[in-house]
PDB file of N, CA and C in Angstrom:
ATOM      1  N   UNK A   1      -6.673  11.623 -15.240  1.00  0.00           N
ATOM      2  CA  UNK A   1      -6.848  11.200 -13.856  1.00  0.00           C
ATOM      3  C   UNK A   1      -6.785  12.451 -12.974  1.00  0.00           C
ATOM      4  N   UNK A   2      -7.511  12.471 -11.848  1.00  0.00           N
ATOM      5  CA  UNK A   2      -7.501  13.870 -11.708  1.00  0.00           C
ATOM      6  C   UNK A   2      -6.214  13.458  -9.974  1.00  0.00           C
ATOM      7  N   UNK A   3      -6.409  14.785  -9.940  1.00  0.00           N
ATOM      8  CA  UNK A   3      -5.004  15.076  -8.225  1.00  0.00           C
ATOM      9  C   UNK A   3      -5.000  14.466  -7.620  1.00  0.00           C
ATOM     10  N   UNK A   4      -6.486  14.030  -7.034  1.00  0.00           N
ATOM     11  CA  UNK A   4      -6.951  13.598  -5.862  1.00  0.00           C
ATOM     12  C   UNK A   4      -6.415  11.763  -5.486  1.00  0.00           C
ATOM     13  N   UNK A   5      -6.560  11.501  -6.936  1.00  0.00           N
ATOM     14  CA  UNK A   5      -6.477   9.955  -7.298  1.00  0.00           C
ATOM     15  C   UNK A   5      -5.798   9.672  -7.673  1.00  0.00           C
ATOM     16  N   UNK A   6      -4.905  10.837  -8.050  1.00  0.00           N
ATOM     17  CA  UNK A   6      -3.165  10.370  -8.898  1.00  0.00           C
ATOM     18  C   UNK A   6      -2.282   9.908  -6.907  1.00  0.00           C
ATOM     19  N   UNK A   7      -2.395  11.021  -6.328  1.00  0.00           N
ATOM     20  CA  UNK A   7      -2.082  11.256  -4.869  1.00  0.00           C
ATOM     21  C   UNK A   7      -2.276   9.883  -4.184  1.00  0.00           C
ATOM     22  N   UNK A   8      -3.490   9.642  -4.297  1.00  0.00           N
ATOM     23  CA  UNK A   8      -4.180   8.864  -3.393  1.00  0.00           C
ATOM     24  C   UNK A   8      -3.275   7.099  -4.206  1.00  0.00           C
ATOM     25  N   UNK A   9      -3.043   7.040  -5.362  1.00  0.00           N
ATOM     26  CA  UNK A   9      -2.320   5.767  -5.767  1.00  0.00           C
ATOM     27  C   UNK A   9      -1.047   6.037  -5.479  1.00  0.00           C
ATOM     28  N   UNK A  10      -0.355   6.896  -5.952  1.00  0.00           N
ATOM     29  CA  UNK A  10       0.951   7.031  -5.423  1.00  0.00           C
ATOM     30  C   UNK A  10       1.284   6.787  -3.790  1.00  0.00           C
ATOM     31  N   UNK A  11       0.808   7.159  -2.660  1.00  0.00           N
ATOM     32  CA  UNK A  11       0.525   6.954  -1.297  1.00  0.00           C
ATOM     33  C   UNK A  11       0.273   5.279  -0.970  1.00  0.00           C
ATOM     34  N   UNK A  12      -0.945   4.854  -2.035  1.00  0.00           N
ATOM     35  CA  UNK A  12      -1.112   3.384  -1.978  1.00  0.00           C
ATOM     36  C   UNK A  12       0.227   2.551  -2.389  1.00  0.00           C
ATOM     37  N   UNK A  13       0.701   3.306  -3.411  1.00  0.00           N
ATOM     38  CA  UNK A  13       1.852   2.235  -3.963  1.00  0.00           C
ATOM     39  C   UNK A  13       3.226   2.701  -3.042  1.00  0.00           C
ATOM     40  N   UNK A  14       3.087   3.756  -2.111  1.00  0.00           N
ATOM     41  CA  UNK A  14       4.383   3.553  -1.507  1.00  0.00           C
ATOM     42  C   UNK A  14       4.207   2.662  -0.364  1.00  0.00           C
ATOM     43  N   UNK A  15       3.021   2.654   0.336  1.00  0.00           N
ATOM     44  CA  UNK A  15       2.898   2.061   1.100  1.00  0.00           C
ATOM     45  C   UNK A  15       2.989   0.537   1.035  1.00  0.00           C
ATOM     46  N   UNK A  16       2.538   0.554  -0.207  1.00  0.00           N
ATOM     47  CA  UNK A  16       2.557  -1.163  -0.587  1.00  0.00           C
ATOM     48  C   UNK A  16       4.198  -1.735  -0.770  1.00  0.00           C
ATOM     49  N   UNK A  17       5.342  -0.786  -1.676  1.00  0.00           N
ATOM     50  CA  UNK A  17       6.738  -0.888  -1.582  1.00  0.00           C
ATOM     51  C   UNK A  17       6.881  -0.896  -0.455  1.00  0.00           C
ATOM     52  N   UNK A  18       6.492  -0.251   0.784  1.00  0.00           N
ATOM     53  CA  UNK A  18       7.332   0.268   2.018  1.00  0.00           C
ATOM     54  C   UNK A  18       7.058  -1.316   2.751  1.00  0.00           C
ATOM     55  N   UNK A  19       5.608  -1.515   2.690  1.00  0.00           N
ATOM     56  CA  UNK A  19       5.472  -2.771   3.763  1.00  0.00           C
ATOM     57  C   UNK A  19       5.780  -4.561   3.004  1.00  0.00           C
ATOM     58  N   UNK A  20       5.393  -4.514   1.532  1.00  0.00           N
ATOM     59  CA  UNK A  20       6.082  -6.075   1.404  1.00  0.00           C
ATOM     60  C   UNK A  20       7.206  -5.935   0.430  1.00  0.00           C
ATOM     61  N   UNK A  21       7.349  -4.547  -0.178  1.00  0.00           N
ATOM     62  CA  UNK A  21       8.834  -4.746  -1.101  1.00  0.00           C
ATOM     63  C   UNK A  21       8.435  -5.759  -1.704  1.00  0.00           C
ATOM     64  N   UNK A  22      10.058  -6.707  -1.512  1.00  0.00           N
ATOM     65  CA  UNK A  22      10.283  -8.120  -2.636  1.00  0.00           C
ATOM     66  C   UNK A  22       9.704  -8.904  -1.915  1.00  0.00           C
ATOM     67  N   UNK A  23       9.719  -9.099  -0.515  1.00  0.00           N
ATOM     68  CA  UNK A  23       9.505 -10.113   0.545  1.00  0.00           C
ATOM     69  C   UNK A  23       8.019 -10.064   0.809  1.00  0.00           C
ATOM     70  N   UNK A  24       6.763 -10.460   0.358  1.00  0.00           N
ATOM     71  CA  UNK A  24       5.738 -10.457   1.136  1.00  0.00           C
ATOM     72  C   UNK A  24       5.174 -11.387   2.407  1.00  0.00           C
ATOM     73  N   UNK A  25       6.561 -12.229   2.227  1.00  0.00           N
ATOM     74  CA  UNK A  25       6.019 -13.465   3.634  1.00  0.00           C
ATOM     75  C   UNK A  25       6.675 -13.075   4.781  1.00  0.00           C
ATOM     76  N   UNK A  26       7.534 -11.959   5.057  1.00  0.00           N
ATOM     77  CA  UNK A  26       8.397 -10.901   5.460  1.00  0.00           C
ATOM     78  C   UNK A  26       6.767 -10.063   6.641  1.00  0.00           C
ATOM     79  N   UNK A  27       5.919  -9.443   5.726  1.00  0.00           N
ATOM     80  CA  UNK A  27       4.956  -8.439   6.055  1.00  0.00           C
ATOM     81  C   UNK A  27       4.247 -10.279   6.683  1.00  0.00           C
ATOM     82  N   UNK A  28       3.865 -10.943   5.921  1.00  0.00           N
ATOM     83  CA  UNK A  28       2.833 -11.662   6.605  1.00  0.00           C
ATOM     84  C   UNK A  28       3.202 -12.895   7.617  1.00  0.00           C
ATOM     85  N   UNK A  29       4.802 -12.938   8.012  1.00  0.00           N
ATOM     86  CA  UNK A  29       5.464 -13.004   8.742  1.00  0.00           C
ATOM     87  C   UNK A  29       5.696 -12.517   9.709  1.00  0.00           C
ATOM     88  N   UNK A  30       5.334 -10.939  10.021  1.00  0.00           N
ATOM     89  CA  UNK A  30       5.409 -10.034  11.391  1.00  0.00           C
ATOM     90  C   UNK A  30       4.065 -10.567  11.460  1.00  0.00           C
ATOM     91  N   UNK A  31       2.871 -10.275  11.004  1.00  0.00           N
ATOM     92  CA  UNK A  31       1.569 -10.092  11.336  1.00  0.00           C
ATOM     93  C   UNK A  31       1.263 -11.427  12.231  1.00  0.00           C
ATOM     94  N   UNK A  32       2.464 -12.232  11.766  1.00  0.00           N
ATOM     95  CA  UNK A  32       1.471 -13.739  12.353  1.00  0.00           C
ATOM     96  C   UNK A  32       2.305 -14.068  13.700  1.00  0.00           C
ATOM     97  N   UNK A  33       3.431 -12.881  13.948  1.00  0.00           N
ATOM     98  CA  UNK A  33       4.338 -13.015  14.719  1.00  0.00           C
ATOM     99  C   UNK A  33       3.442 -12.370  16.041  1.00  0.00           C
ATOM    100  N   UNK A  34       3.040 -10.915  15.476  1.00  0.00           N
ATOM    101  CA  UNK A  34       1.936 -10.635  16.466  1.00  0.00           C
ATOM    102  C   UNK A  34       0.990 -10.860  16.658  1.00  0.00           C
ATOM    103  N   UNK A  35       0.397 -11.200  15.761  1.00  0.00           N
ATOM    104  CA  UNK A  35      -1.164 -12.721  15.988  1.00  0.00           C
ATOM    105  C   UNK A  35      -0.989 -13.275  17.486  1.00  0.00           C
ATOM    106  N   UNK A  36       0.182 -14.297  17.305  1.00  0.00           N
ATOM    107  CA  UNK A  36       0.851 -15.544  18.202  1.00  0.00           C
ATOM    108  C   UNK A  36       1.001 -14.540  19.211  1.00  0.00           C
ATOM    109  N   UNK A  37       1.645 -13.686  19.479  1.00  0.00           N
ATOM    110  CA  UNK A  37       1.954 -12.681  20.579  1.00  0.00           C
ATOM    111  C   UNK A  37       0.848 -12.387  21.683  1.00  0.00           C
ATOM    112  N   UNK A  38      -0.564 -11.987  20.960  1.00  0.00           N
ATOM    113  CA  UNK A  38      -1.617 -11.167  21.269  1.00  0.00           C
ATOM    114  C   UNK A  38      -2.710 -12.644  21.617  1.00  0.00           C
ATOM    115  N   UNK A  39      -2.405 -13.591  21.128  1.00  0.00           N
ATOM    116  CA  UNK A  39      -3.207 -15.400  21.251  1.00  0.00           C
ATOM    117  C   UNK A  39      -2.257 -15.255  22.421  1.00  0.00           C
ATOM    118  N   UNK A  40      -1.656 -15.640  22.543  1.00  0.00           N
ATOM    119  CA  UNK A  40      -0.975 -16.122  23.609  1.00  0.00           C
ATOM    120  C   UNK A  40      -0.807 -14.799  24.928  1.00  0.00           C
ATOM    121  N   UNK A  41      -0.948 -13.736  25.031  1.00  0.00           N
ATOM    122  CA  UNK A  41      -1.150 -12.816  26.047  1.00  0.00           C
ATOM    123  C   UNK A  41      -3.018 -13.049  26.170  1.00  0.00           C
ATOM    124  N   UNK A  42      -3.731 -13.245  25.425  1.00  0.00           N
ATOM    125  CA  UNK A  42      -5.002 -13.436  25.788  1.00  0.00           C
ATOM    126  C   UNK A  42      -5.281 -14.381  26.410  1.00  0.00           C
ATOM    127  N   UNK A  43      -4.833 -15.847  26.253  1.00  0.00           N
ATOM    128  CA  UNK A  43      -4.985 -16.910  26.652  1.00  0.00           C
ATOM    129  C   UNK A  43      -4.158 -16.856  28.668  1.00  0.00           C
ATOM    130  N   UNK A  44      -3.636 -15.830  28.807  1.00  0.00           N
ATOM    131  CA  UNK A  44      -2.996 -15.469  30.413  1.00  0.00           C
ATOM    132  C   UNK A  44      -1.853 -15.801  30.273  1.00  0.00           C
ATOM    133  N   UNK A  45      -0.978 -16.540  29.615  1.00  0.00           N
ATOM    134  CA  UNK A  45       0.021 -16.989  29.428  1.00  0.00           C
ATOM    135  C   UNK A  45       1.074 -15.720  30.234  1.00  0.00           C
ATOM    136  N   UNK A  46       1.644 -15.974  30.626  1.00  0.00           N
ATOM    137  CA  UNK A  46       2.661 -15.166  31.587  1.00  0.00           C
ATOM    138  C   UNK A  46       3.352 -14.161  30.217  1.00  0.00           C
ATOM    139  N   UNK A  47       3.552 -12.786  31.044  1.00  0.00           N
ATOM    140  CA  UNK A  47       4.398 -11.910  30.161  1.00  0.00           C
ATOM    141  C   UNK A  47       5.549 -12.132  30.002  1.00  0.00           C
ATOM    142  N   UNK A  48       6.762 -12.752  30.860  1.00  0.00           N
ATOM    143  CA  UNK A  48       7.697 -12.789  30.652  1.00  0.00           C
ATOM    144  C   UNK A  48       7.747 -13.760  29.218  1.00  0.00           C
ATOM    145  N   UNK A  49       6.925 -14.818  29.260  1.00  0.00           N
ATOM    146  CA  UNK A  49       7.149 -16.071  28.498  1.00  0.00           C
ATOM    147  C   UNK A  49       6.719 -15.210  26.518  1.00  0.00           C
ATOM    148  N   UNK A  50       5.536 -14.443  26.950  1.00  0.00           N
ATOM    149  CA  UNK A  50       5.332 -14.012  25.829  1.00  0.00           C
ATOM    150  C   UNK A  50       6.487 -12.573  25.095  1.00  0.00           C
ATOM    151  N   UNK A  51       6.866 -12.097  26.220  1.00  0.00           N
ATOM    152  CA  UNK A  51       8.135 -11.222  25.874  1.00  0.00           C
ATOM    153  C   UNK A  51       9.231 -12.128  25.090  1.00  0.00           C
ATOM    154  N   UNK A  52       9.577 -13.103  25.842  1.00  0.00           N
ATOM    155  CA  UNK A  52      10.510 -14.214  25.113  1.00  0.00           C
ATOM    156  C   UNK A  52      10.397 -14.617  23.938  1.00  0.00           C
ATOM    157  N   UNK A  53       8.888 -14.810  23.524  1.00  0.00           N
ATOM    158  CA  UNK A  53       8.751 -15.820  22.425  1.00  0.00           C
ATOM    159  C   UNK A  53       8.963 -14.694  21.206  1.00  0.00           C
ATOM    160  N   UNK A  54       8.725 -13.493  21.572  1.00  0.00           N
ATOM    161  CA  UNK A  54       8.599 -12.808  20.283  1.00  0.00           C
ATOM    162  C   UNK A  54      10.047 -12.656  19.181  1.00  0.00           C
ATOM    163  N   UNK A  55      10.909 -11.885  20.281  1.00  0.00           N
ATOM    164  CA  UNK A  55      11.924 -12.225  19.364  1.00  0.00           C
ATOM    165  C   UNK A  55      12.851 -13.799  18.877  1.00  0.00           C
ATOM    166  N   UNK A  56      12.158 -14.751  19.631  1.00  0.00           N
ATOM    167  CA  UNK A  56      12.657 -16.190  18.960  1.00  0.00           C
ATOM    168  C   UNK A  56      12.057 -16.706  17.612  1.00  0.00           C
ATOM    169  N   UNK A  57      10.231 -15.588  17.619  1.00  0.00           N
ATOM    170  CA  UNK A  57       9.978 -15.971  16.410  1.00  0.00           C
ATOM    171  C   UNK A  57      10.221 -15.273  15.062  1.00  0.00           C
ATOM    172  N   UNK A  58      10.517 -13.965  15.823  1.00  0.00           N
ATOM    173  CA  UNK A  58      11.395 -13.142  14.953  1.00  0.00           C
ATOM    174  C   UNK A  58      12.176 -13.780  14.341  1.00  0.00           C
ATOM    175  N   UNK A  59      13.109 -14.486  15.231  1.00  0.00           N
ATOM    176  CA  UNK A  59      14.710 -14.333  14.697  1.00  0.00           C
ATOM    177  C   UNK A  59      14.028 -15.901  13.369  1.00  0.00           C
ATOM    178  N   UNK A  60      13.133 -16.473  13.987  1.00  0.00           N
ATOM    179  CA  UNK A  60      13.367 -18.046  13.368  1.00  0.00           C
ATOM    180  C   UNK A  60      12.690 -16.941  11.566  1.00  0.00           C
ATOM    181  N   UNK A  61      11.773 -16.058  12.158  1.00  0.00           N
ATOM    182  CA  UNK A  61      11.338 -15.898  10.298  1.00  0.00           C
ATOM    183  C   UNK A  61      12.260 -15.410   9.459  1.00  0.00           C
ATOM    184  N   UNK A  62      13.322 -15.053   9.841  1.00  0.00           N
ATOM    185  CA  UNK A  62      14.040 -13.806   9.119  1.00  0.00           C
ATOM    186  C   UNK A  62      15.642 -15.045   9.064  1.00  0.00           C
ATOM    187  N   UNK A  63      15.537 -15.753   9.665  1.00  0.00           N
ATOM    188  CA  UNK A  63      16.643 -17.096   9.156  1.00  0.00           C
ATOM    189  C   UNK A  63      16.027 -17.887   8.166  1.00  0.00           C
ATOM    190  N   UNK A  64      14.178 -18.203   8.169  1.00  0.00           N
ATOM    191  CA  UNK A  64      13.720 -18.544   6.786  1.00  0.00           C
ATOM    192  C   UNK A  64      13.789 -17.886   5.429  1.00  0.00           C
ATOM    193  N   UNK A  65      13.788 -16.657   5.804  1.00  0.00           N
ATOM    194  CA  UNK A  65      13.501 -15.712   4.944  1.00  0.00           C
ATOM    195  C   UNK A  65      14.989 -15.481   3.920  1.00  0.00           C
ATOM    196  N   UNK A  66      16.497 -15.628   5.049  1.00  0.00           N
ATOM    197  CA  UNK A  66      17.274 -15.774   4.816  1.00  0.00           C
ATOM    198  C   UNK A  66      18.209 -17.158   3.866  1.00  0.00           C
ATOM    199  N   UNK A  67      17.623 -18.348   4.292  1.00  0.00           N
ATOM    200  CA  UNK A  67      17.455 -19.220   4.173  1.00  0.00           C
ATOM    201  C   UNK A  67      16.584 -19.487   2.491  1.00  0.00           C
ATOM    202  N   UNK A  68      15.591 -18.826   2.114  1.00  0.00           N
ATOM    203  CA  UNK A  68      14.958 -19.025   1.159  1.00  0.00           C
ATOM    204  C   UNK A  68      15.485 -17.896   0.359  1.00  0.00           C
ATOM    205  N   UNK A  69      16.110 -16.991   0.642  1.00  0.00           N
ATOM    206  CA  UNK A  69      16.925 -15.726  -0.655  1.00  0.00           C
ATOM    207  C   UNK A  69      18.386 -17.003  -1.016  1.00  0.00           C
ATOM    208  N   UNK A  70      18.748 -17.770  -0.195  1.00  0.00           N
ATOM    209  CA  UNK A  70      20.504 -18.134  -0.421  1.00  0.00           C
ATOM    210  C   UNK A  70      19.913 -19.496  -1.543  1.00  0.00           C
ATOM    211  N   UNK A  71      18.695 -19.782  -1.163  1.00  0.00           N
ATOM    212  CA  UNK A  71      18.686 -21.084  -2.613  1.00  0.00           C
ATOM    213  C   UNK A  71      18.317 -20.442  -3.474  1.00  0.00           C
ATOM    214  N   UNK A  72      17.485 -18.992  -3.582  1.00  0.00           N
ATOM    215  CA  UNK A  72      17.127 -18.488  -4.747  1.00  0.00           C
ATOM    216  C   UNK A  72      17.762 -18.211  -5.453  1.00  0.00           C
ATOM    217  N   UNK A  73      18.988 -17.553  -4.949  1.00  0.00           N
ATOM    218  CA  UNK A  73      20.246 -17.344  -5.482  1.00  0.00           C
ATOM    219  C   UNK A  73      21.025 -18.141  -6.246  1.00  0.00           C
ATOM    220  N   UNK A  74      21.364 -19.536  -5.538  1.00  0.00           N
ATOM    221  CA  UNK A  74      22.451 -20.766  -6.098  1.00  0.00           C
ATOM    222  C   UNK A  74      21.407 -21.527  -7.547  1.00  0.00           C
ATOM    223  N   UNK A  75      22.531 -21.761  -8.182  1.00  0.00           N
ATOM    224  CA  UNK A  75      21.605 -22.734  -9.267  1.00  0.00           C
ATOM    225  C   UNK A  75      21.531 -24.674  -8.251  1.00  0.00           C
ATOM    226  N   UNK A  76      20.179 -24.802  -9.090  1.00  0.00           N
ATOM    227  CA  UNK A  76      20.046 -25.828  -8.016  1.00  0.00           C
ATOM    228  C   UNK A  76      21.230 -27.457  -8.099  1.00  0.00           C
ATOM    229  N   UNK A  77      20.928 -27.933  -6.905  1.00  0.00           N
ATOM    230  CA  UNK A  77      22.208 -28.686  -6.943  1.00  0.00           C
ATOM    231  C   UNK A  77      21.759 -29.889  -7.577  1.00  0.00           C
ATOM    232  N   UNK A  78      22.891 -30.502  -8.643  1.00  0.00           N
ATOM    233  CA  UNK A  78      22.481 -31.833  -8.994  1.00  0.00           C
ATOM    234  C   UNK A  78      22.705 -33.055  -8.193  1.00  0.00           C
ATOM    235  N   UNK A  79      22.002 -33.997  -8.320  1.00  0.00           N
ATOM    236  CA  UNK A  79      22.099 -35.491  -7.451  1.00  0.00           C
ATOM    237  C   UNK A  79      23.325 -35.704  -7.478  1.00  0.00           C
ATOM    238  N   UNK A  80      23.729 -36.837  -6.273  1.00  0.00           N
ATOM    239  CA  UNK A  80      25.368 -36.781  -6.630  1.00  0.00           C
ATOM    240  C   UNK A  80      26.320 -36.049  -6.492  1.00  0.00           C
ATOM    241  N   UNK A  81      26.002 -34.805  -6.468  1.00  0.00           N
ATOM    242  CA  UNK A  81      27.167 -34.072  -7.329  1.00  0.00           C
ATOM    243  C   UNK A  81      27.717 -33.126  -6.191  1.00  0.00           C
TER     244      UNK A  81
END
């Protein structure tokens, strides 16, 4: 393999560790955070309101995100029990 392309994958694969790691709904979780951000500042929607919403949708992905590592973790619960 020659320099150019050894370089050029190594760069790809850090970048790929750096932005979804373990979490890829994490990366496609911001993106849709600023999607909604940039829809909703286009549509005129007032800045204050769109300043607001961002970190509420922040906080709600990263309590899913949180939320979906703590059952991954536990063995699952039986009926009843």
């Amino acid at each position: 393999m020659s320099l150019v392309r050894r370089y050029g994958s190594a760069f790809g694969r850090f970048w790929w560790e750096f932005l979804v790691g373990d979490t890829p709904e994490l990366l496609l979780g911001a993106a849709l955070v600023v999607v909604v951000g940039a829809v909703l500042a286009h549509q005129g929607v007032a800045r204050p309101v769109v300043v607001a919403a961002m970190p509420v949708l922040v906080i709600a992905l990263l309590g899913a995100s949180v939320r979906r590592a703590q059952r991954a973790g536990r063995p699952p619960r039986r009926p009843g029990g």
